[in-house]
C-alpha atoms as a PDB file:
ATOM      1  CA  UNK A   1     -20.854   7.392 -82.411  1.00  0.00           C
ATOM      2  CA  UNK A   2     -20.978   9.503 -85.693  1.00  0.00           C
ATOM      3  CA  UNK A   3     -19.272  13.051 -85.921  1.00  0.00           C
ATOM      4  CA  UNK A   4     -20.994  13.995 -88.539  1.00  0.00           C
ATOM      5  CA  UNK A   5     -23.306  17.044 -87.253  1.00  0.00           C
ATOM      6  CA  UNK A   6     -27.066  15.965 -86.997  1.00  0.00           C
ATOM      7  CA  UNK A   7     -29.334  17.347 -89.794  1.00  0.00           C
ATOM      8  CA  UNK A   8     -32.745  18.081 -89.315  1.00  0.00           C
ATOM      9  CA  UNK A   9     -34.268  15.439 -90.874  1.00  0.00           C
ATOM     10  CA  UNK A  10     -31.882  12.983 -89.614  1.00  0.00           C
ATOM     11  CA  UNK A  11     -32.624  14.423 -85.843  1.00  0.00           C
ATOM     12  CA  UNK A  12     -36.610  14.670 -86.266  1.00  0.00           C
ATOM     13  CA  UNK A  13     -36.530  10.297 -87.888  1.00  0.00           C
ATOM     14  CA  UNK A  14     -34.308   9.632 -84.360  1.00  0.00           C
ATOM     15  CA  UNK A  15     -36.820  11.928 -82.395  1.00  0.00           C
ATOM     16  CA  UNK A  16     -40.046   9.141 -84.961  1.00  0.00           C
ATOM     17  CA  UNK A  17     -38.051   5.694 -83.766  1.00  0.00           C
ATOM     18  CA  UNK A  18     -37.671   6.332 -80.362  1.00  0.00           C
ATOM     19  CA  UNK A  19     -40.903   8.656 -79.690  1.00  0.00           C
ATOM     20  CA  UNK A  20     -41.029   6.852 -76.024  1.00  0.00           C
ATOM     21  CA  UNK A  21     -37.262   6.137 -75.258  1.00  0.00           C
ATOM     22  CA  UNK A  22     -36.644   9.350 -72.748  1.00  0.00           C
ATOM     23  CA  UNK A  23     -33.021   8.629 -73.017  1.00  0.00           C
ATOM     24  CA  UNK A  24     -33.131   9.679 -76.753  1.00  0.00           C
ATOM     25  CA  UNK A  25     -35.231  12.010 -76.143  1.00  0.00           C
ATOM     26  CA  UNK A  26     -33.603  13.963 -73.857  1.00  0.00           C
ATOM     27  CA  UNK A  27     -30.693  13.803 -75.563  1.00  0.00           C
ATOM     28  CA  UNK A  28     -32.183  14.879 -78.902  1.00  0.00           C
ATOM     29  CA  UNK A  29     -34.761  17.466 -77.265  1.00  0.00           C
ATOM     30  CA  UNK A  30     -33.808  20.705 -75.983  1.00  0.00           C
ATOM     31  CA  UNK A  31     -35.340  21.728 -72.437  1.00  0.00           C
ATOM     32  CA  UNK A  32     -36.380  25.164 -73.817  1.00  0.00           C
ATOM     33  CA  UNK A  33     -37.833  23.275 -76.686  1.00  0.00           C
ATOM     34  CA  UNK A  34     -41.562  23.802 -77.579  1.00  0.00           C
ATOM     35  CA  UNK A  35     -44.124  21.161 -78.045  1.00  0.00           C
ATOM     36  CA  UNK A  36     -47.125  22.518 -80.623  1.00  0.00           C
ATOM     37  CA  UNK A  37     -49.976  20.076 -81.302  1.00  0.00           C
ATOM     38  CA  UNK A  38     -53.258  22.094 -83.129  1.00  0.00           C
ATOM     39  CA  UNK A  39     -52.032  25.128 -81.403  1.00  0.00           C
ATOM     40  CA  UNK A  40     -55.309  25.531 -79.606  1.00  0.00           C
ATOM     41  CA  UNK A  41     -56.077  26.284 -76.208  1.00  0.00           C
ATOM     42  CA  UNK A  42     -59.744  25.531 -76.258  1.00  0.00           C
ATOM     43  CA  UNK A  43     -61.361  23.749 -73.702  1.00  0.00           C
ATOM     44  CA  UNK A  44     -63.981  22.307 -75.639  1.00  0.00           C
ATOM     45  CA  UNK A  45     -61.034  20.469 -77.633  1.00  0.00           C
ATOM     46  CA  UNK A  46     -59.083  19.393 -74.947  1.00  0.00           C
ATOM     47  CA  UNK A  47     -62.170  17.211 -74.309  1.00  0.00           C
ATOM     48  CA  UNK A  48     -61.712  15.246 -76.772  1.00  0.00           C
ATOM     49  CA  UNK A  49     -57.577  15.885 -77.472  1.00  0.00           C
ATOM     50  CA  UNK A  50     -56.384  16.330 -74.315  1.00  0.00           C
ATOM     51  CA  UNK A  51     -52.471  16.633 -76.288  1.00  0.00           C
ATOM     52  CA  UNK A  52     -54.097  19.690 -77.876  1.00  0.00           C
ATOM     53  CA  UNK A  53     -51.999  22.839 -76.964  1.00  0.00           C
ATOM     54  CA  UNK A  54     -48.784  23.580 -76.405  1.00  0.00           C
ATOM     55  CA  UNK A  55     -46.623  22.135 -74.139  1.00  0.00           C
ATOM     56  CA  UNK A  56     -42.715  22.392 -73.127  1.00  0.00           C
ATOM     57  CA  UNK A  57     -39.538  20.339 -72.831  1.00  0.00           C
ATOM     58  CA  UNK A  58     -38.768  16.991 -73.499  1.00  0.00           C
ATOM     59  CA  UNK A  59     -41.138  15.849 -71.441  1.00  0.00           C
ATOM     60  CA  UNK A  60     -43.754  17.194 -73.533  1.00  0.00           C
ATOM     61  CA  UNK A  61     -41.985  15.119 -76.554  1.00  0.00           C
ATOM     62  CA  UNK A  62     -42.746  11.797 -74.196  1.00  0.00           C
ATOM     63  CA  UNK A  63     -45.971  12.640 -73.023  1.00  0.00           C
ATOM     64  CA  UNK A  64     -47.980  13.636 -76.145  1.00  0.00           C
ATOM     65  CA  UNK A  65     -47.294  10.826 -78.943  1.00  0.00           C
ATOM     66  CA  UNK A  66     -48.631   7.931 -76.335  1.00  0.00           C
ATOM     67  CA  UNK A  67     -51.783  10.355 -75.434  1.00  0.00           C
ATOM     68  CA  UNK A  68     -52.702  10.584 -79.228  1.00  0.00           C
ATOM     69  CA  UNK A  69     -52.190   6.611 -80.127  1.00  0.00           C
ATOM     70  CA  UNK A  70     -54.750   6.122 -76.743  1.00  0.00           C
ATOM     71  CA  UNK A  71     -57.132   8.587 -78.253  1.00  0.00           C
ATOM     72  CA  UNK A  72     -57.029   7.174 -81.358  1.00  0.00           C
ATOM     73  CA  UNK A  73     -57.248   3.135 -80.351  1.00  0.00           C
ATOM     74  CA  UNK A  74     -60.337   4.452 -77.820  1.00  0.00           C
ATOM     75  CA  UNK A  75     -62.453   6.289 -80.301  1.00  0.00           C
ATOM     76  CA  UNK A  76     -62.123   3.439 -82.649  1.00  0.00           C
ATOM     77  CA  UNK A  77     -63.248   0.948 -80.250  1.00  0.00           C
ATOM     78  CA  UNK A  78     -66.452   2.676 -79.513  1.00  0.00           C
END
């Protein structure tokens, strides 16, 4: 393991690679942390982006990323 303190931008590519691997991501996300995705609240949008919103913990981190490939792979099938 590296001792060298995590940058940013070295913390956010981890968070890219492993966007479905919970252990990284609950080691790299904080359980306060915020999850913002078009910071919308509209119900009309949620239709149609249900990851719309904002959403907390690293939960959030798992549960969004998968939701928008779906979207995406279903509206281009149709």
């Amino acid at each position: 393991m590296n001792d060298m303190p995590a940058t940013r931008s070295t913390v956010v590519g981890e968070w890219l690679q492993h966007l479905l691997d919970p252990e990284v991501v609950n080691r790299i996300v904080a359980p306060d942390a915020t999850y913002i995705s078009l910071n919308s609240e509209d119900a009309e949008l949620n239709k149609i982006m249900p990851w719309a919103g904002t959403s907390h913990g690293p939960q959030a981190f798992l549960d969004n990323p998968p939701r928008c490939s779906l979207a995406g792979r279903t509206r281009r099938s149709t």
